[in-house]
N, C-alpha and C. Protein backbone atom coordinates (compact mmCIF):
# COMPACT_ATOMS: atom_id res chain seq x y z
N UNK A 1 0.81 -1.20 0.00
CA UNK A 1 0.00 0.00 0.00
C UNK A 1 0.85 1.26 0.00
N UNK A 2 2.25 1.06 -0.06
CA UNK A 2 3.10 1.84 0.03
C UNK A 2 2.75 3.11 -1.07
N UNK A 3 3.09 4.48 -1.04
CA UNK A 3 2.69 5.38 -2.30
C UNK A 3 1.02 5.81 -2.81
N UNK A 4 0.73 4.99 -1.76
CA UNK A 4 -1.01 4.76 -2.33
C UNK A 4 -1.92 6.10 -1.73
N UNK A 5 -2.71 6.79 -2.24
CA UNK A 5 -3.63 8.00 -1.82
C UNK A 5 -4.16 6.84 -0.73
N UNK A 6 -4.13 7.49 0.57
CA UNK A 6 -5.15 7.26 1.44
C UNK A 6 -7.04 7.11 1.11
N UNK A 7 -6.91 8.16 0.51
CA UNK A 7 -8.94 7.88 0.12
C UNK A 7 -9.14 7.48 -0.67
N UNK A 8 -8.08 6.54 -1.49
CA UNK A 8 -9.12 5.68 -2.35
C UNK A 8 -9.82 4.48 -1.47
N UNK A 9 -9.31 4.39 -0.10
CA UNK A 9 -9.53 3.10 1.19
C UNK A 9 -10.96 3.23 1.72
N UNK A 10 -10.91 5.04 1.47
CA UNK A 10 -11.88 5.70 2.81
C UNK A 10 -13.38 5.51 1.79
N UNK A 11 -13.74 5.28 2.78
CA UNK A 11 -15.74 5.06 2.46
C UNK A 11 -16.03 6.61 1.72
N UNK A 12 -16.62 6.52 0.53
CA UNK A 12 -17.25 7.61 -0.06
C UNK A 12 -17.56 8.85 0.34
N UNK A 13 -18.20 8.42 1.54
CA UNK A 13 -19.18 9.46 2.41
C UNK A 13 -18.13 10.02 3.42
N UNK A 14 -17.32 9.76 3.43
CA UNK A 14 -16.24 10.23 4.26
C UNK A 14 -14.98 10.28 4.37
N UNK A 15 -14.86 10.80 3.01
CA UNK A 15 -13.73 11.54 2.13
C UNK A 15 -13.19 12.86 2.41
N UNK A 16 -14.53 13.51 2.80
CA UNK A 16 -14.34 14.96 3.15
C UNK A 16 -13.44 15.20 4.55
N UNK A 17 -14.44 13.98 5.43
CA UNK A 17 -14.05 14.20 6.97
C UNK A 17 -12.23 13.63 6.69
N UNK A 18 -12.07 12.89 5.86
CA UNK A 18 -10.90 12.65 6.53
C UNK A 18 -9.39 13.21 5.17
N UNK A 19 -9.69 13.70 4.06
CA UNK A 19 -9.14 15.09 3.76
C UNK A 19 -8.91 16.39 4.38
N UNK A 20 -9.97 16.88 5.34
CA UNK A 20 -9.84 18.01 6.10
C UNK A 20 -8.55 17.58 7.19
N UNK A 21 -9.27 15.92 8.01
CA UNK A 21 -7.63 15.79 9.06
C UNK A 21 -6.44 15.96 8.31
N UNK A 22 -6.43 15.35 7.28
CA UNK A 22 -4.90 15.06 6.42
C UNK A 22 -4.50 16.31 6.21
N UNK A 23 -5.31 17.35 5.59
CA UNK A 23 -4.62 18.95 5.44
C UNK A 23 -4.81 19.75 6.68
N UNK A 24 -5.43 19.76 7.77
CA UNK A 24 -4.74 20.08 9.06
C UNK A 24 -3.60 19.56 10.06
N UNK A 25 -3.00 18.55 9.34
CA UNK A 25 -2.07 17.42 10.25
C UNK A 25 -2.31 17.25 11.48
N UNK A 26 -3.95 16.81 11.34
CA UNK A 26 -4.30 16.25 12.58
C UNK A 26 -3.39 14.68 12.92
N UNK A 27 -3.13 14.95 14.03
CA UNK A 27 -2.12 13.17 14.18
C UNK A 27 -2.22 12.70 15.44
N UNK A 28 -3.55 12.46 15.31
CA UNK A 28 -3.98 11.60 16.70
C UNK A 28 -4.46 10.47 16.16
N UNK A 29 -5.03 9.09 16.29
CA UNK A 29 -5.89 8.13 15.79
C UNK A 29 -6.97 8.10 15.52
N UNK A 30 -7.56 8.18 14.39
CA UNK A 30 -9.64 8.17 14.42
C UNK A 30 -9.87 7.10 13.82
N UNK A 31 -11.27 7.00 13.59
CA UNK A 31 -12.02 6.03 13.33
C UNK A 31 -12.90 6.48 11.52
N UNK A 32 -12.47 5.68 10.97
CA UNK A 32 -13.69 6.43 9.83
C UNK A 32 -14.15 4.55 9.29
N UNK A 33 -14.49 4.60 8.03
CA UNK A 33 -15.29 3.53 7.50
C UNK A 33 -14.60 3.09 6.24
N UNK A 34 -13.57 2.22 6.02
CA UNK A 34 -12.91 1.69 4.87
C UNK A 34 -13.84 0.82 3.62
N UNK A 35 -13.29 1.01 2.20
CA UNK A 35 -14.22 0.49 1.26
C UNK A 35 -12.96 -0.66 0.75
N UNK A 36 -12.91 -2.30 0.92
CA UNK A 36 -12.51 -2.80 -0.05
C UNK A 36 -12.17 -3.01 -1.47
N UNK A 37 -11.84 -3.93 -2.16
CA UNK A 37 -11.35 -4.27 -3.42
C UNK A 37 -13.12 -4.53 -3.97
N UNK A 38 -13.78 -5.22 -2.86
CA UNK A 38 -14.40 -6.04 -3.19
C UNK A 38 -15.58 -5.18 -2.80
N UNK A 39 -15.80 -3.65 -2.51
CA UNK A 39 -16.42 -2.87 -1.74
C UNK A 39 -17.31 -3.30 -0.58
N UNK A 40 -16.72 -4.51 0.02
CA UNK A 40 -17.54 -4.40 1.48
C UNK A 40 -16.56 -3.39 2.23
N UNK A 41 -17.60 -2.78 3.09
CA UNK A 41 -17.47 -1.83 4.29
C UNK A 41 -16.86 -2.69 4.97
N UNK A 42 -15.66 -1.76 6.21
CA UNK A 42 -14.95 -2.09 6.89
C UNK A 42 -14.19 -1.04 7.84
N UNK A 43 -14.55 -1.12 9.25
CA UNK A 43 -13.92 0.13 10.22
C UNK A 43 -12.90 0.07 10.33
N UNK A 44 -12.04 0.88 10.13
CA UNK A 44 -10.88 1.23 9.87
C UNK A 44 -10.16 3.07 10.89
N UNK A 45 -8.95 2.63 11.28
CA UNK A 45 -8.29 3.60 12.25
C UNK A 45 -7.31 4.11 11.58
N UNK A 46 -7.54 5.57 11.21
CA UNK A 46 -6.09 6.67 10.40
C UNK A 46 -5.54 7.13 11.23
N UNK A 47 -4.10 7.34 10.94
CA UNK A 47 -2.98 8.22 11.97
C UNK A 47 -2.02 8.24 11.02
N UNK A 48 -1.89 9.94 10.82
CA UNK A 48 -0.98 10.45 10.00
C UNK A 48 -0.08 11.43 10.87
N UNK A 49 0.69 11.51 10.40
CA UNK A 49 2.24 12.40 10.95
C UNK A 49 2.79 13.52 10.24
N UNK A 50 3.06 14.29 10.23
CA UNK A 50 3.53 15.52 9.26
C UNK A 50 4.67 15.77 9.64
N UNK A 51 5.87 15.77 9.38
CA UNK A 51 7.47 16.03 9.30
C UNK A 51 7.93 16.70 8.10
N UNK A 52 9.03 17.34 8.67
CA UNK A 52 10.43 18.23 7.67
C UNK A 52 10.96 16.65 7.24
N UNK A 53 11.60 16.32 6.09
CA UNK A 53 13.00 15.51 5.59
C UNK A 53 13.33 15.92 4.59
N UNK A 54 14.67 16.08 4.66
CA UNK A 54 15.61 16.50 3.44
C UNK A 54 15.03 18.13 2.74
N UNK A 55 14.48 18.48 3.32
CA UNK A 55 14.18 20.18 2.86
C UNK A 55 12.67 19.86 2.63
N UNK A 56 12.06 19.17 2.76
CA UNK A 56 10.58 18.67 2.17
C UNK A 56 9.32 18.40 3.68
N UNK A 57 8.35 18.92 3.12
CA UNK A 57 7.85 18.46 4.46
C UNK A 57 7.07 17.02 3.75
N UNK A 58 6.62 16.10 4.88
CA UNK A 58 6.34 14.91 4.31
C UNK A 58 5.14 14.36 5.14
N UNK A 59 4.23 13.62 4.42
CA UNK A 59 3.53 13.22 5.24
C UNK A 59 2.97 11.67 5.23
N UNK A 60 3.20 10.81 6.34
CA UNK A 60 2.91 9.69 6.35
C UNK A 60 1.64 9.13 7.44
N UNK A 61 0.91 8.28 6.66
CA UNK A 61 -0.14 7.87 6.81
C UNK A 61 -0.38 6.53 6.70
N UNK A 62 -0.83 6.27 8.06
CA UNK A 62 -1.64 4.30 7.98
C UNK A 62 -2.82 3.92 8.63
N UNK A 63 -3.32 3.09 7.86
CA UNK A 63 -4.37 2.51 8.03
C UNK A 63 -4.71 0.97 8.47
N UNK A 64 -5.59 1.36 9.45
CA UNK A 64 -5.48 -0.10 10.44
C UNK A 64 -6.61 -0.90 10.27
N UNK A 65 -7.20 -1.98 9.98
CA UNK A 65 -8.64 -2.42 9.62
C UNK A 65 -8.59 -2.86 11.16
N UNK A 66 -9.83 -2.32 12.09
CA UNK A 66 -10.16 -2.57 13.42
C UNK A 66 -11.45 -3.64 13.05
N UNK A 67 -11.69 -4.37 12.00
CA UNK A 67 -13.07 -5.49 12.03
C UNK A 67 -12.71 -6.73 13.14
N UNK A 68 -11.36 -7.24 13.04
CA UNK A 68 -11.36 -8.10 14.23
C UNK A 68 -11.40 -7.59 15.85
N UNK A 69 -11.07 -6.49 15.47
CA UNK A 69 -10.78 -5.62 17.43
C UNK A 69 -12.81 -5.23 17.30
N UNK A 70 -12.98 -5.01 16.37
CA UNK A 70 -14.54 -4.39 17.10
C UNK A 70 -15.36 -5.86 16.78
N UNK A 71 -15.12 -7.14 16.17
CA UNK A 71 -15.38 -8.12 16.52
C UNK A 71 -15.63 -8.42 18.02
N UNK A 72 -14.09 -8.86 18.64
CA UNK A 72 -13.31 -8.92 19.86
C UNK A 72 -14.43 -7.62 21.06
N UNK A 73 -14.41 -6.88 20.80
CA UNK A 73 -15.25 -5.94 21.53
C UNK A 73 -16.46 -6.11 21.49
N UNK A 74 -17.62 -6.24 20.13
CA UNK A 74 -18.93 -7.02 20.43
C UNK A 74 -19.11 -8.44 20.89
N UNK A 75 -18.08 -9.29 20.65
CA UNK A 75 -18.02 -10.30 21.75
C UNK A 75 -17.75 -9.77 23.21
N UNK A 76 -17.38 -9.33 23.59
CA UNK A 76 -16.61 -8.97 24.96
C UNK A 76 -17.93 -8.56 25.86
N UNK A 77 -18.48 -7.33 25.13
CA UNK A 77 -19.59 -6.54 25.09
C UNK A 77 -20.99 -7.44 25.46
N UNK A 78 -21.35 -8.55 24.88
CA UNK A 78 -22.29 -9.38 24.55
C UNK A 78 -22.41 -10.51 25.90
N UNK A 79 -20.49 -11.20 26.04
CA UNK A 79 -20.62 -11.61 27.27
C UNK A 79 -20.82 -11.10 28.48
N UNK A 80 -20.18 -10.20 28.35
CA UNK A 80 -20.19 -9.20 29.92
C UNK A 80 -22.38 -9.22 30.19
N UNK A 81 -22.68 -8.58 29.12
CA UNK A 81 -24.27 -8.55 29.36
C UNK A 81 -25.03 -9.79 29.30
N UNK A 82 -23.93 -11.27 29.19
CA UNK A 82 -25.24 -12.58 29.32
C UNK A 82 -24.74 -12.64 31.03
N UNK A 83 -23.53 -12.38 31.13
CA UNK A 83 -23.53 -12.76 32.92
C UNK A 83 -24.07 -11.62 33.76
N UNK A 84 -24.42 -10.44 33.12
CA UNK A 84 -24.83 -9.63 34.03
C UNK A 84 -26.40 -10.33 34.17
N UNK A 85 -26.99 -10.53 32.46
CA UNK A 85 -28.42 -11.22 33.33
C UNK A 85 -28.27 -12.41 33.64
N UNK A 86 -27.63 -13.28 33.90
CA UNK A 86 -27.43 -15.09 34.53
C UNK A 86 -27.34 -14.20 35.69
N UNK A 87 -26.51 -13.13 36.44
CA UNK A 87 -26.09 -12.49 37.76
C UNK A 87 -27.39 -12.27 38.65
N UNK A 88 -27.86 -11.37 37.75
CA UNK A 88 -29.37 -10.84 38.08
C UNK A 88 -30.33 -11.29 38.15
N UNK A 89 -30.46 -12.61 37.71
CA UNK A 89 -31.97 -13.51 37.87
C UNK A 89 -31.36 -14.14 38.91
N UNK A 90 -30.47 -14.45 39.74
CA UNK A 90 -29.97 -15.30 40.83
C UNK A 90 -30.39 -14.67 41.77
N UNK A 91 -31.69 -15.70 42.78
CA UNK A 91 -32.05 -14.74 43.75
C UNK A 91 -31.34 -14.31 45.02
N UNK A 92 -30.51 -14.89 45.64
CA UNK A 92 -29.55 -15.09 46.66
C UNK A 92 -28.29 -13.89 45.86
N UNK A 93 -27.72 -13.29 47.06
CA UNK A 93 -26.61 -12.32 46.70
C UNK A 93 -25.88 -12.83 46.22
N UNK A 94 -24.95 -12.16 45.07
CA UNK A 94 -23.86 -12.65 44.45
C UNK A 94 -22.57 -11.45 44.26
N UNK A 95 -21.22 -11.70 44.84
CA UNK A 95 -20.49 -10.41 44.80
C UNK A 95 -18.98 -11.02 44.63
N UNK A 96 -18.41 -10.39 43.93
CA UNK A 96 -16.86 -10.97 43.61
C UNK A 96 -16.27 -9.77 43.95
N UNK A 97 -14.68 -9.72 44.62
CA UNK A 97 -14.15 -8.69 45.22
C UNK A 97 -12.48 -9.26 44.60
N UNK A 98 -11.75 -8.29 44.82
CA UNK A 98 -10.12 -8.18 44.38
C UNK A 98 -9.74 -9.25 45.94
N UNK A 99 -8.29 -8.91 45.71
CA UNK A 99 -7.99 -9.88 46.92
C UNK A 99 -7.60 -8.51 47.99
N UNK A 100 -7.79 -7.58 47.63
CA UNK A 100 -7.91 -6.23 48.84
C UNK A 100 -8.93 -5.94 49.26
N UNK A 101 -10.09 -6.69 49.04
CA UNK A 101 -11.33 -6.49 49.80
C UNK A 101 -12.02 -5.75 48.85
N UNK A 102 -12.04 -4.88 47.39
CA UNK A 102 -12.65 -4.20 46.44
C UNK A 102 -13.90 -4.89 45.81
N UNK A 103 -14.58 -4.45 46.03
CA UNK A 103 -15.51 -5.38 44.92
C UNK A 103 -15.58 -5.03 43.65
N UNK A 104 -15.76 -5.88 43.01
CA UNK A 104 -15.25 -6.25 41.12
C UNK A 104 -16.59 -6.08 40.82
N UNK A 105 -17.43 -6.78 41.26
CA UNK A 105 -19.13 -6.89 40.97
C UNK A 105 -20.02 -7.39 41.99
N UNK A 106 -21.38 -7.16 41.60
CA UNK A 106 -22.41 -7.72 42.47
C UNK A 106 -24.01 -7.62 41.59
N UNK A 107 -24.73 -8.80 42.20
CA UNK A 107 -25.87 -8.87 41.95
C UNK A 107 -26.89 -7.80 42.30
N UNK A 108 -28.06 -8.06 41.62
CA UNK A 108 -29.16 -7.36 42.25
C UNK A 108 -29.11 -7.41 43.36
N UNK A 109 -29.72 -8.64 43.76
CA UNK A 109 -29.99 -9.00 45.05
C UNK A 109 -29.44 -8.57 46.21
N UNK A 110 -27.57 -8.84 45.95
CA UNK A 110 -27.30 -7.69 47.02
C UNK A 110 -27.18 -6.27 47.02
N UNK A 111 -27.56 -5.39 45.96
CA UNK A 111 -27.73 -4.08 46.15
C UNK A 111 -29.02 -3.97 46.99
N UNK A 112 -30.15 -4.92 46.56
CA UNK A 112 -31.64 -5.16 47.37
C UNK A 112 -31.03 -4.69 48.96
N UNK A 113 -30.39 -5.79 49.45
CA UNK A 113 -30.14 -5.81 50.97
C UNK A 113 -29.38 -4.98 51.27
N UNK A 114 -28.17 -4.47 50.76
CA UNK A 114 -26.67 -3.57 50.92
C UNK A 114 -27.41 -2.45 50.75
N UNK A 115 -27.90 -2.13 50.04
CA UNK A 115 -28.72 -0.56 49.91
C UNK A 115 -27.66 0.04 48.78
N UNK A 116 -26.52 -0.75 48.50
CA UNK A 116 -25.33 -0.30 47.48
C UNK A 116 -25.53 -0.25 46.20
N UNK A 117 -25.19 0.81 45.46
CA UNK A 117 -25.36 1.16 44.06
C UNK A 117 -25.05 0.24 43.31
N UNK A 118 -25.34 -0.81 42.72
CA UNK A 118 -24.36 -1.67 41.91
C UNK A 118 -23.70 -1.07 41.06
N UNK A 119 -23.83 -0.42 40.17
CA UNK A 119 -23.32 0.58 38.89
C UNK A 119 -21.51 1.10 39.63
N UNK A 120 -22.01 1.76 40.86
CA UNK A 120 -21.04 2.39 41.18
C UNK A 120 -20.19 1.87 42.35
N UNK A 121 -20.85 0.19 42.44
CA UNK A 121 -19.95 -0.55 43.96
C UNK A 121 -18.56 -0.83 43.00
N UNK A 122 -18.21 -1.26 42.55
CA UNK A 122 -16.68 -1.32 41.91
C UNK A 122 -15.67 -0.37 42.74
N UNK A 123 -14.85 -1.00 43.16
CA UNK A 123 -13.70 -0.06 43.77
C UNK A 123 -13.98 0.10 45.20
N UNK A 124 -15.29 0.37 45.60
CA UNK A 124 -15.36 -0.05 47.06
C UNK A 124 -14.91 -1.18 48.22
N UNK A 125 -15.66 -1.12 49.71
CA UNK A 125 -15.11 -1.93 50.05
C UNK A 125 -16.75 -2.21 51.01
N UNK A 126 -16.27 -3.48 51.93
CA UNK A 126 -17.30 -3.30 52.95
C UNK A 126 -17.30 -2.19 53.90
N UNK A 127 -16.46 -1.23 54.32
CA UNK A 127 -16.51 -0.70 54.94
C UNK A 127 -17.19 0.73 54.38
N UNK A 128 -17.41 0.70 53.17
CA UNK A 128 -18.05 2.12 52.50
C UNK A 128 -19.91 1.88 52.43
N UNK A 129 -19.82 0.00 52.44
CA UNK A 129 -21.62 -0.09 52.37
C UNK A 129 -21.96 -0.41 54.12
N UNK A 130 -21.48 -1.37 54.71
CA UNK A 130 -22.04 -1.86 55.65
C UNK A 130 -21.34 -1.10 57.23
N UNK A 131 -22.46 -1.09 58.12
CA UNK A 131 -21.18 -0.49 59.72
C UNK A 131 -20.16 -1.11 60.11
N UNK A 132 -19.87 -0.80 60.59
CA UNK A 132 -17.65 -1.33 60.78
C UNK A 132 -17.75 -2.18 61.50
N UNK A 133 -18.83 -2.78 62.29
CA UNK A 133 -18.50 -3.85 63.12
C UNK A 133 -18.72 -4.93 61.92
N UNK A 134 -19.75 -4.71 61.53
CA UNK A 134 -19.58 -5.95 60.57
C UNK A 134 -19.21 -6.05 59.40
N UNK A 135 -18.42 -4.76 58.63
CA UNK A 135 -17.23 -4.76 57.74
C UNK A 135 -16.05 -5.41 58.31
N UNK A 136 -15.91 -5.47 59.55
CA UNK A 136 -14.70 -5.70 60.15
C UNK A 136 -14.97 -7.24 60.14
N UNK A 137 -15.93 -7.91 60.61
CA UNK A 137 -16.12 -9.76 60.66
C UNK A 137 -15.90 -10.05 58.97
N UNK A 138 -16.68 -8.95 57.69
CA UNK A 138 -16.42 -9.82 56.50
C UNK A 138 -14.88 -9.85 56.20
N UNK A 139 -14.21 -9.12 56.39
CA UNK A 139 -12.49 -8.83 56.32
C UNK A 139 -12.05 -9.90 57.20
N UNK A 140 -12.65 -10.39 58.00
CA UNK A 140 -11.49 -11.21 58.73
C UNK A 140 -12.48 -12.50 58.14
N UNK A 141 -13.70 -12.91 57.68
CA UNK A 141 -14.00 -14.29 57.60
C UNK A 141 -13.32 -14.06 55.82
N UNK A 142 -13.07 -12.82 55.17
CA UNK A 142 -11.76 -13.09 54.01
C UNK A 142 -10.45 -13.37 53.97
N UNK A 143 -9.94 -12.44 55.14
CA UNK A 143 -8.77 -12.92 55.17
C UNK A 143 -8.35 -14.50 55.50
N UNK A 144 -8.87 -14.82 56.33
CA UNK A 144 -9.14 -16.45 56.80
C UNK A 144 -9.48 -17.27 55.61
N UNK A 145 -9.94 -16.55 54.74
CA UNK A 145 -10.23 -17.70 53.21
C UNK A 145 -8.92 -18.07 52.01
N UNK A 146 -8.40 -16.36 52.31
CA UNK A 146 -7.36 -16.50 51.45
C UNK A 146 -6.21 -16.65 51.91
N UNK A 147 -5.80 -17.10 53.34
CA UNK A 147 -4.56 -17.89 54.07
C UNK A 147 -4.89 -19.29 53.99
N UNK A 148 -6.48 -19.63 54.00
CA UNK A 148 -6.80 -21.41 53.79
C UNK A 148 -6.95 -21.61 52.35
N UNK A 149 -7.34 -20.86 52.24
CA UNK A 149 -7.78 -21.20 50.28
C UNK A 149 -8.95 -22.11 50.51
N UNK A 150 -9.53 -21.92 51.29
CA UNK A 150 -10.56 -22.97 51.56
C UNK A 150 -12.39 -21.79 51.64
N UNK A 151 -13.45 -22.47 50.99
CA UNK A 151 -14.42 -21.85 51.42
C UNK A 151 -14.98 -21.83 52.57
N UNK A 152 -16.06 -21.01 52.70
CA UNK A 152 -16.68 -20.89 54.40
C UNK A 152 -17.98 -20.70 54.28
N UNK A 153 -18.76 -21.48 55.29
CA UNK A 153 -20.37 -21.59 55.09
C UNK A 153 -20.33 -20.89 56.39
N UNK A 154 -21.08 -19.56 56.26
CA UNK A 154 -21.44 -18.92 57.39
C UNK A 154 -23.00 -18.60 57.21
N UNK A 155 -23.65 -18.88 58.38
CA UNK A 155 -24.98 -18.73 58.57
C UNK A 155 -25.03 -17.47 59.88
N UNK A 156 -25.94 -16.23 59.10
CA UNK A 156 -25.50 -15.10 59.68
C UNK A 156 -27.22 -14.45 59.59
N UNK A 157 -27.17 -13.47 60.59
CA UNK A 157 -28.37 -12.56 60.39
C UNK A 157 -27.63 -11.27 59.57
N UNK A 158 -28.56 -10.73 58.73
CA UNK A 158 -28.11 -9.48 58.33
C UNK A 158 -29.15 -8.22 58.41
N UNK A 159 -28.60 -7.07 58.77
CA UNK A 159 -30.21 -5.84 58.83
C UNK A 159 -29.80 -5.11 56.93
N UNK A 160 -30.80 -5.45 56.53
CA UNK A 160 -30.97 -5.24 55.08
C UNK A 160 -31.37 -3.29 55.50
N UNK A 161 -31.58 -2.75 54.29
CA UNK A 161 -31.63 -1.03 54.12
C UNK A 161 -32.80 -0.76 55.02
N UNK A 162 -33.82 -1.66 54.90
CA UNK A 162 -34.93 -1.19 55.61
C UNK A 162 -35.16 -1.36 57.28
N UNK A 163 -34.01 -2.07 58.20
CA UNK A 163 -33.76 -2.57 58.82
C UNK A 163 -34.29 -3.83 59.74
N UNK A 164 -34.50 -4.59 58.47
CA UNK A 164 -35.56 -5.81 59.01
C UNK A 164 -34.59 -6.47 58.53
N UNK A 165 -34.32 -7.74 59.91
CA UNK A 165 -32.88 -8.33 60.15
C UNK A 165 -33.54 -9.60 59.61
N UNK A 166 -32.67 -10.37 58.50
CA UNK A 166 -32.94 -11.42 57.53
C UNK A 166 -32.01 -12.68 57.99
N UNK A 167 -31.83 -13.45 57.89
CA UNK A 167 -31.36 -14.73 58.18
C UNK A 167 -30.50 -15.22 56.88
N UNK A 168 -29.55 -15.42 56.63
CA UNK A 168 -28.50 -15.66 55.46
C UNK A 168 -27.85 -16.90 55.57
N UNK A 169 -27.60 -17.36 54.52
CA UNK A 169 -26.62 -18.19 54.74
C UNK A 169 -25.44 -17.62 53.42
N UNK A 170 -24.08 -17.51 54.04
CA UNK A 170 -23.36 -17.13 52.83
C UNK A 170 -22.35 -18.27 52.15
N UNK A 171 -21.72 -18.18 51.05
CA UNK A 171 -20.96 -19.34 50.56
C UNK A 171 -19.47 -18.53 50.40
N UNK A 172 -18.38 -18.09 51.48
CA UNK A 172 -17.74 -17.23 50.62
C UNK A 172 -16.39 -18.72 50.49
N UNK A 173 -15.94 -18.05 49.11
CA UNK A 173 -14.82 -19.03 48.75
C UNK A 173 -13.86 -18.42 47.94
N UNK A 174 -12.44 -18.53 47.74
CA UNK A 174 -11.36 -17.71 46.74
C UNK A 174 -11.89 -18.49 45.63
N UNK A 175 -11.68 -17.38 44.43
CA UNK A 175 -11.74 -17.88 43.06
C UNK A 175 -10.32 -17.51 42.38
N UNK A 176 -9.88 -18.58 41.59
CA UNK A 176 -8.57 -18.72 41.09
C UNK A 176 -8.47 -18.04 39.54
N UNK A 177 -7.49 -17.15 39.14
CA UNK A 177 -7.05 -16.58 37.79
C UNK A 177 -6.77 -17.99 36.98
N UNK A 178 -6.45 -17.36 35.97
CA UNK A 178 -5.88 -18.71 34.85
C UNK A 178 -4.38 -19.39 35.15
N UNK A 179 -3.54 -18.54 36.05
CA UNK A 179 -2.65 -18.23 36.51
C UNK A 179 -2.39 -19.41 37.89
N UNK A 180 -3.68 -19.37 38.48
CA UNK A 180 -3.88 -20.00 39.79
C UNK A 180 -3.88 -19.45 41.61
N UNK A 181 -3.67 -18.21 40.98
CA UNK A 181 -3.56 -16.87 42.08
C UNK A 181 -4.73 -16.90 42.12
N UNK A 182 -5.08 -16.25 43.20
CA UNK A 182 -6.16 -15.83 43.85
C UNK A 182 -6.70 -14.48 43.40
């Protein structure tokens, strides 16, 4: 493709948009819509550079076909949203946390009882949803999981948002990377 005009690649309709970057030496990465040999459509990422060489200014330009990365991303995209609803029809709480006590995710169910945002529990801890006495028992019945590597059946009362104290039983257990870390 070496020597080659850039827009003979670029989708019809957006020739203009991406002539205007090329004669402003815009040189950041965008996104426009590539036309094949064979004219199927295809998303495609430009990044051009504008330099002095040899007394000349010069300008170089490439083009990236992103169809397998935005593949890779509507898959990604698609799974993330079948486990969020497999997550969410599970009536019993469901919550996965870092090995610093953060939580990664959580079910409906326990935003129901936690009174916790799900959207925005990521990065938290127990001690930002629940009172410290009993942030302080889930930290130590964790830490105790991840020195045994072993799970723990605790049968516990809990006072849900409305403060009507519920009867639980929890399953907490380490879950292993591909790696085998915790």
């Amino acid at each position: 493709l070496s020597g080659k005009n850039i827009l003979e690649f670029v989708y019809p309709e957006q020739i203009d948009q991406v002539a205007e970057k090329i004669s402003s030496d815009y040189d950041k990465p965008y996104e426009v819509s590539g036309t094949r040999r064979d004219e199927s459509i295809f998303p495609m990422e430009v990044c051009g550079k504008t330099f002095n060489f040899k007394s000349k200014t010069v300008q170089v330009l490439s083009i990236r076909d992103l169809s397998k990365t935005k593949k890779i991303e509507q898959d990604l995209k698609e799974q993330k949203y079948q486990q969020k609803i497999i997550l969410d029809n599970i009536i019993d709480m469901v919550w996965l946390k870092d090995t610093k006590g953060k939580f990664i995710t959580a079910n409906k169910a326990f935003g129901l009882v936690s009174g916790a945002d799900i959207e925005s529990l990521c990065g938290k801890t127990d001690f930002d949803i629940w009172p410290e006495e009993i942030a302080k028992k889930y930290l130590a019945y964790e830490k105790e999981i991840m020195e045994t590597e072993k799970h723990k059946r605790i049968e516990e009362s809990v006072i849900d948002i409305n403060g009507k104290e519920r009867y639980v039983e929890t399953i907490r257990m380490p879950i292993y990377d591909d790696e085998g870390e915790i």
